[in-house]
Protein backbone atom coordinates (compact mmCIF):
# COMPACT_ATOMS: atom_id res chain seq x y z
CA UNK A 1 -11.88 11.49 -38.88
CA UNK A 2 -9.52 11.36 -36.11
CA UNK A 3 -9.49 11.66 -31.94
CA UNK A 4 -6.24 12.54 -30.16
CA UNK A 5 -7.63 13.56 -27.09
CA UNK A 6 -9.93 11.29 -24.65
CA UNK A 7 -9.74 9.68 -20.98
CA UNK A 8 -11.06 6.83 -19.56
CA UNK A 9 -11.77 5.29 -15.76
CA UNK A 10 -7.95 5.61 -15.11
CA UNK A 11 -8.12 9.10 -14.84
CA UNK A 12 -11.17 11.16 -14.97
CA UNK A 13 -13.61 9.45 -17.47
CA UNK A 14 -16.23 6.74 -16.64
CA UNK A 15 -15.47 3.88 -19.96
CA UNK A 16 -12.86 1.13 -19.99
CA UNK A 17 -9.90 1.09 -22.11
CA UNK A 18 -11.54 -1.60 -23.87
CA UNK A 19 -14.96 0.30 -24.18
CA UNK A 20 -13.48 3.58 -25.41
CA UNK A 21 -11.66 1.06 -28.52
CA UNK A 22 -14.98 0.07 -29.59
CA UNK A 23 -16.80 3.34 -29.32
CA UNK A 24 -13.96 4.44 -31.42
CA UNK A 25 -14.84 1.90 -34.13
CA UNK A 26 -18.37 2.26 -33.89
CA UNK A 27 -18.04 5.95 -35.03
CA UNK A 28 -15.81 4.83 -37.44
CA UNK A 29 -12.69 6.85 -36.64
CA UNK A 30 -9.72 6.72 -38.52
CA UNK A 31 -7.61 6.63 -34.98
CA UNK A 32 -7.92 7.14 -31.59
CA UNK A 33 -5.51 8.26 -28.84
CA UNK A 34 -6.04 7.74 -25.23
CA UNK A 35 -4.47 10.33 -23.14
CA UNK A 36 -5.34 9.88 -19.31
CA UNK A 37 -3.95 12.07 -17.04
CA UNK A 38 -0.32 11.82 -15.41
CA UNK A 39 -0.83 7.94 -16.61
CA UNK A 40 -0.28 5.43 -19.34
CA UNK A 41 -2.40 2.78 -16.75
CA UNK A 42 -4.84 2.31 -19.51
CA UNK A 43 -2.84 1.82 -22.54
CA UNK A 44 -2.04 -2.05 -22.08
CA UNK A 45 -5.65 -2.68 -22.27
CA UNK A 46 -6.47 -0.24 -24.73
CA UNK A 47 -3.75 -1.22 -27.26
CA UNK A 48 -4.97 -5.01 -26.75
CA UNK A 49 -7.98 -4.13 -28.33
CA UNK A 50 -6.31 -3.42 -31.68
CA UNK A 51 -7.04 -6.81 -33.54
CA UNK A 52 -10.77 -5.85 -32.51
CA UNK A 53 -11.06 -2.74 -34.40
CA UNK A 54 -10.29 -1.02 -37.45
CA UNK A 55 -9.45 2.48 -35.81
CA UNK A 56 -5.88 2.74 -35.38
CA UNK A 57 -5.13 2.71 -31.23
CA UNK A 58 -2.60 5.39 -30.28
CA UNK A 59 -0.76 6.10 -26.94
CA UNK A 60 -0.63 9.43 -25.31
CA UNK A 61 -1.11 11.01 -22.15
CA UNK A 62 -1.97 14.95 -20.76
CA UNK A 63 0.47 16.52 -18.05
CA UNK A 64 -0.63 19.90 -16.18
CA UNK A 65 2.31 22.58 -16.38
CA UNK A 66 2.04 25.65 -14.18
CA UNK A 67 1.94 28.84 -17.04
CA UNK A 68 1.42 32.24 -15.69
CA UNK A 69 0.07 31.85 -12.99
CA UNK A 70 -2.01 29.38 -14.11
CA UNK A 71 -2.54 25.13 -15.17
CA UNK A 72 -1.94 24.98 -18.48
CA UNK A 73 -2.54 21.63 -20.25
CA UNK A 74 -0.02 19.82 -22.34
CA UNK A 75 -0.58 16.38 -24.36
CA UNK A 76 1.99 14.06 -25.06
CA UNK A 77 0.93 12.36 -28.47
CA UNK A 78 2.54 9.05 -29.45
CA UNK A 79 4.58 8.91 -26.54
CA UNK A 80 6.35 5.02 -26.00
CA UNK A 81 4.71 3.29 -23.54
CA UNK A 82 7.86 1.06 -23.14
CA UNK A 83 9.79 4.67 -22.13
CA UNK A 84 11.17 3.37 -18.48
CA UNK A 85 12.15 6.72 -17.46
CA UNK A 86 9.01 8.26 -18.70
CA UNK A 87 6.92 5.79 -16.78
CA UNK A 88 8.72 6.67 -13.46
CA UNK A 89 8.54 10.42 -14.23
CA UNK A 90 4.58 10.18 -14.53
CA UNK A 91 4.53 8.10 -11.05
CA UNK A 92 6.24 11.27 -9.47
CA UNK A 93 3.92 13.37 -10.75
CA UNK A 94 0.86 10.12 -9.55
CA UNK A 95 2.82 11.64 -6.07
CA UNK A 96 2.23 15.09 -6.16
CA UNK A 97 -1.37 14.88 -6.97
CA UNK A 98 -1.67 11.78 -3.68
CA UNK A 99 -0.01 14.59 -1.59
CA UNK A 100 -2.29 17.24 -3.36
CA UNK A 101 -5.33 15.33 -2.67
CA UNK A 102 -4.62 14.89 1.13
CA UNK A 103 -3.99 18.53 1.62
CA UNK A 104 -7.54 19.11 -0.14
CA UNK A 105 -9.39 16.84 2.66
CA UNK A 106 -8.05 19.03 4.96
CA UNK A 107 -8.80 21.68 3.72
CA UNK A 108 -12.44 21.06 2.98
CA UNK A 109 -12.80 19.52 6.76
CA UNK A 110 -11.58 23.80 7.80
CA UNK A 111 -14.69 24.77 5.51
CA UNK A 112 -17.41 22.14 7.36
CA UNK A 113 -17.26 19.80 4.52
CA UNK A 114 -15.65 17.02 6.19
CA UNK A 115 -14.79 14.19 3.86
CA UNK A 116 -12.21 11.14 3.88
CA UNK A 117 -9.73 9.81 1.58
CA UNK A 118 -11.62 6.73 1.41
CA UNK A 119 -14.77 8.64 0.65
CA UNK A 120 -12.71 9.87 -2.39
CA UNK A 121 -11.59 6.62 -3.57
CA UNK A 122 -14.75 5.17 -3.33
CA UNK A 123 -15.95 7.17 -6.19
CA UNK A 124 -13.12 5.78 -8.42
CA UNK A 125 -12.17 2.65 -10.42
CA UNK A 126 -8.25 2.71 -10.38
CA UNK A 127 -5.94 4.56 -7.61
CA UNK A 128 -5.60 7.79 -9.60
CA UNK A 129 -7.99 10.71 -7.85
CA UNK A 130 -9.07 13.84 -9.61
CA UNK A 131 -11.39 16.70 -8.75
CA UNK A 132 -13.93 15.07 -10.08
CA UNK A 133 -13.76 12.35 -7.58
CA UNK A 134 -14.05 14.78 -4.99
CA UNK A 135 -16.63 16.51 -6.41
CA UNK A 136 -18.60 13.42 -6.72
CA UNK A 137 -17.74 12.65 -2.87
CA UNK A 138 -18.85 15.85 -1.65
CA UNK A 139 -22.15 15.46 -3.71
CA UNK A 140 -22.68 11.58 -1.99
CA UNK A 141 -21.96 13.34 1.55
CA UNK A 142 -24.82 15.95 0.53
CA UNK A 143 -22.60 19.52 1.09
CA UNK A 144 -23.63 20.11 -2.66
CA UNK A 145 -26.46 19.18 -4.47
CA UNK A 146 -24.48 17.73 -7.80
CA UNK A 147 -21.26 17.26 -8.73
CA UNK A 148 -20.91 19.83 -10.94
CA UNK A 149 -21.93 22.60 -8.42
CA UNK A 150 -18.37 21.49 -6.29
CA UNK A 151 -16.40 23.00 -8.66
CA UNK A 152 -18.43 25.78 -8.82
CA UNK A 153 -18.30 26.89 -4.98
CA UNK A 154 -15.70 24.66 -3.37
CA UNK A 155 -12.94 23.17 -5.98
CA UNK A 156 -12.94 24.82 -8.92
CA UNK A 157 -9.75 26.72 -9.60
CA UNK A 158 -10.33 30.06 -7.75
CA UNK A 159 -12.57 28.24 -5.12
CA UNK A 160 -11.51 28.45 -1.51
CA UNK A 161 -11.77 24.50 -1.31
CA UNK A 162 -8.89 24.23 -3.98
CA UNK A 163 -5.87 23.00 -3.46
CA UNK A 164 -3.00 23.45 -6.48
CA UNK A 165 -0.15 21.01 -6.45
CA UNK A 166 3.48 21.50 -7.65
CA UNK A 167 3.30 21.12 -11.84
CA UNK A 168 5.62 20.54 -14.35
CA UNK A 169 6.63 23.67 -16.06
CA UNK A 170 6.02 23.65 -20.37
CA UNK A 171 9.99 23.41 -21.09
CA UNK A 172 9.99 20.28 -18.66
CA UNK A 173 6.83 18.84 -19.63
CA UNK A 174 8.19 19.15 -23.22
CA UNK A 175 11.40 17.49 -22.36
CA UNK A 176 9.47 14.75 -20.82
CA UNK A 177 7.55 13.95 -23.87
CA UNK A 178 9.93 14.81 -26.39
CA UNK A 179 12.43 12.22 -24.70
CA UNK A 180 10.02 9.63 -24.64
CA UNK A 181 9.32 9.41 -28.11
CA UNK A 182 6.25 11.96 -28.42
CA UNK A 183 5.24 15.07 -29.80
CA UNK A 184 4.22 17.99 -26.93
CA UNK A 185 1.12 19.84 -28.00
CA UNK A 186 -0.75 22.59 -25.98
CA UNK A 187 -4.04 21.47 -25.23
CA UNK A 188 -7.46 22.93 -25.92
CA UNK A 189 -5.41 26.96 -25.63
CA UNK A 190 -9.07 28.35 -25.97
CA UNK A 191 -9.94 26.97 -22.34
CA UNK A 192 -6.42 28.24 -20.68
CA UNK A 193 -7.94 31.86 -19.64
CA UNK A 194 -10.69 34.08 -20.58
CA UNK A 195 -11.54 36.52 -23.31
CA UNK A 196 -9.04 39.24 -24.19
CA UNK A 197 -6.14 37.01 -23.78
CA UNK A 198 -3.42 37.36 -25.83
CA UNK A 199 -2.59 34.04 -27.23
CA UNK A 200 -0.57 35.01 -30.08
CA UNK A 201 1.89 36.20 -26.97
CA UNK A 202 1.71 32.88 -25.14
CA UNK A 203 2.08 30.37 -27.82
CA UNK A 204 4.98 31.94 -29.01
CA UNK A 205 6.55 31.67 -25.64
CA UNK A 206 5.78 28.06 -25.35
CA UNK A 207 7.36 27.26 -28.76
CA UNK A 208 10.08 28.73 -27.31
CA UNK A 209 10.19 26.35 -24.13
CA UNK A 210 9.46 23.30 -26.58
CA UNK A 211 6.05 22.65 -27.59
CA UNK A 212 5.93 22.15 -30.61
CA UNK A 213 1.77 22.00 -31.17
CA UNK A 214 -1.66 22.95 -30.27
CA UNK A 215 -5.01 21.43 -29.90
CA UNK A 216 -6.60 23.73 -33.34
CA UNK A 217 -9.66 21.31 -33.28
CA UNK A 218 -11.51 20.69 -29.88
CA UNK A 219 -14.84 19.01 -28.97
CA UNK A 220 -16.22 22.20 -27.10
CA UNK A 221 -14.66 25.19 -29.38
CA UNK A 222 -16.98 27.73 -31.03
CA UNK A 223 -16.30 27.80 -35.24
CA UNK A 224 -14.26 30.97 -34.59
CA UNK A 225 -12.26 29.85 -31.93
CA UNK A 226 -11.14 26.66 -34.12
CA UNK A 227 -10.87 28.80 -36.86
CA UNK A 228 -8.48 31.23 -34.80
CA UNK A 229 -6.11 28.14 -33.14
CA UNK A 230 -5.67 26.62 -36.35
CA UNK A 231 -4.41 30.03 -38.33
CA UNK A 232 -2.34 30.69 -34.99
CA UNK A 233 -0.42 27.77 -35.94
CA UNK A 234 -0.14 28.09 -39.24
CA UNK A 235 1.66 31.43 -38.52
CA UNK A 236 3.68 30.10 -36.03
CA UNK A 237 4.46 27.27 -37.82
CA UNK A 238 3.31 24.86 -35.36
CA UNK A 239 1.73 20.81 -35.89
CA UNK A 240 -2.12 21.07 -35.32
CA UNK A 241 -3.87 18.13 -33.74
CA UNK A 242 -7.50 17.71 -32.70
CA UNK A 243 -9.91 15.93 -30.11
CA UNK A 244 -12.79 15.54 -28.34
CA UNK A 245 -11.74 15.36 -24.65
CA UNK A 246 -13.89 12.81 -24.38
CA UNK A 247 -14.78 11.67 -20.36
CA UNK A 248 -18.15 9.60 -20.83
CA UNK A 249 -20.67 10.14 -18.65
CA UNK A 250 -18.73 13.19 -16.54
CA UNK A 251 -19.18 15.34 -19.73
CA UNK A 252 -22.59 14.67 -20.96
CA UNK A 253 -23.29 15.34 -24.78
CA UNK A 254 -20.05 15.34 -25.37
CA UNK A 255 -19.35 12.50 -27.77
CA UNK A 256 -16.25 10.78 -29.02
CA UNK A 257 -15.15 11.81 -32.11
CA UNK A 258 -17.38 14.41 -32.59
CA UNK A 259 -17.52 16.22 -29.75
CA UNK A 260 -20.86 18.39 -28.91
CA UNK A 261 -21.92 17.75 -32.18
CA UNK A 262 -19.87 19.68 -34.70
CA UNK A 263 -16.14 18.44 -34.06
CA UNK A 264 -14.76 16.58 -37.26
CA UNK A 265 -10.97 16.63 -36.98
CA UNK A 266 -9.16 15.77 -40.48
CA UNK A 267 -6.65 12.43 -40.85
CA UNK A 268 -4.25 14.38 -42.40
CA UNK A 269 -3.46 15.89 -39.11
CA UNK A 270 -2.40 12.31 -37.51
CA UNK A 271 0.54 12.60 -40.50
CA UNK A 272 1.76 15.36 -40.26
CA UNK A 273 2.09 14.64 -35.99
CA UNK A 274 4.17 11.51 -36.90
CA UNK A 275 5.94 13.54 -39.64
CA UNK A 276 7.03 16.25 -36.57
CA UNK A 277 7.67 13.19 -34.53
CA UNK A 278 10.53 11.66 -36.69
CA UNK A 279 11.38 14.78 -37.65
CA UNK A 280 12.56 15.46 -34.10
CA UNK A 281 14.41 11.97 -34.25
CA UNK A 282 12.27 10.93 -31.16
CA UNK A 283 11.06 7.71 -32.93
């Protein structure tokens, strides 16, 4: 069993590098990839935990594209951490979410929730600030009761408190990626939009702009929605990869490895990703 999809304190989850390693072991996974967001910040750490474990440590990282109208989600699995270029492109993008995140104060001061940068910071463990930094901030000020009801009223995607940044689009995204060594995969499709929507149409558009997978296995998908990703590819002829999204304590009962309970993504899958990878010559 395999997890290529997970975060840690250097984006939006709550475990060290080093912590998520040995959780990884302790379920006994075959591998593990950690894919923060816009970062590879964790990944020295994380890979120095290899002689540790037995679970193979893999690098990756998840970029946000801007796909009809919406964020779409793309992972960039067994990208090379070493990838100068690659690590300057994902400090522009560290840019746009700083200017992002200033905008959002503001914004949330014009609807009475006043609340500082620092505020924000406070509630992290490295420089990068999400939403759910924010969200945590707004529930220590008291203008929501949790954190979770922030993204429900105030900074959720169609919430007036929300604030969208300039994203990648797929084709760049996909450049990105494919130039520094890795394979770009859609991530968890099923959570993109909402029922009715006509993925067949969209995946076949990104294939076109360059991604060249999707997340078939996911650690919140219903049986039939797995069962509908992974046949998508197959028809599309697409790599299929797998993970929990594992954030530790900011998605409780959501476990590495296996998700919310029922999540059991195959090894196989982690070879035929590094057969599309040298297959593109990226390696």
């Amino acid at each position: 069993m395999i997890d290529l999809h997970c975060h840690t304190l250097h984006s939006d989850g709550t475990d060290t590098p080093e912590r998520l390693a040995l959780l990884g072991d302790a379920v006994h996974l075959t591998a593990l990839c950690l894919t923060d967001h816009d970062t590879l910040g964790g990944i020295p750490e994380f890979l120095a935990m290899q002689p540790r474990v037995t679970t193979r440590l893999l690098v990756g990282t998840e970029l946000s594209c801007h796909f009809l109208g919406r964020s779409l989600h793309v992972l960039g699995l067994l990208v090379n951490p070493a990838d100068a270029r690659f690590q300057a492109r994902l400090e522009e993008l560290r840019g746009r979410r700083d200017d992002r995140n200033h905008r959002m104060i503001t914004r949330l001061a014009e609807l009475g929730c006043p609340i500082t940068y620092e505020e924000v910071q406070s509630q992290a463990a490295t420089p990068l600030l999400s939403r759910v930094h924010f969200a945590q901030a707004l529930a220590t000020r008291g203008f929501v009761r949790r954190a979770p009801e922030a993204f429900e009223r105030l900074i959720g995607d169609d919430c007036p408190g929300f604030v969208p940044r300039e994203e990648l689009s797929p084709s760049e995204a996909a450049r990105w990626i494919r130039e520094a060594g890795g394979v770009p995969v859609v991530a968890h499709p099923g959570r993109f939009a909402g029922a009715g929507f006509r993925w067949d149409e969209a995946m076949a558009e990104l294939q076109r702009q360059g991604l060249e997978g999707l997340e078939g296995y996911y650690g919140e998908y219903r049986a039939a929605e797995q069962k509908y990703f992974v046949g998508l590819a197959a028809r599309l002829g697409m790599v299929v990869t797998g993970g929990s999204d594992y954030h530790g304590s900011h998605k409780p009962g959501l476990r590495l490895g296996t998700g919310r309970g029922g999540l059991k993504v195959p090894d196989d899958l982690l070879d035929r990703l590094e057969i599309q990878q040298m297959r593109g010559g990226y390696h």
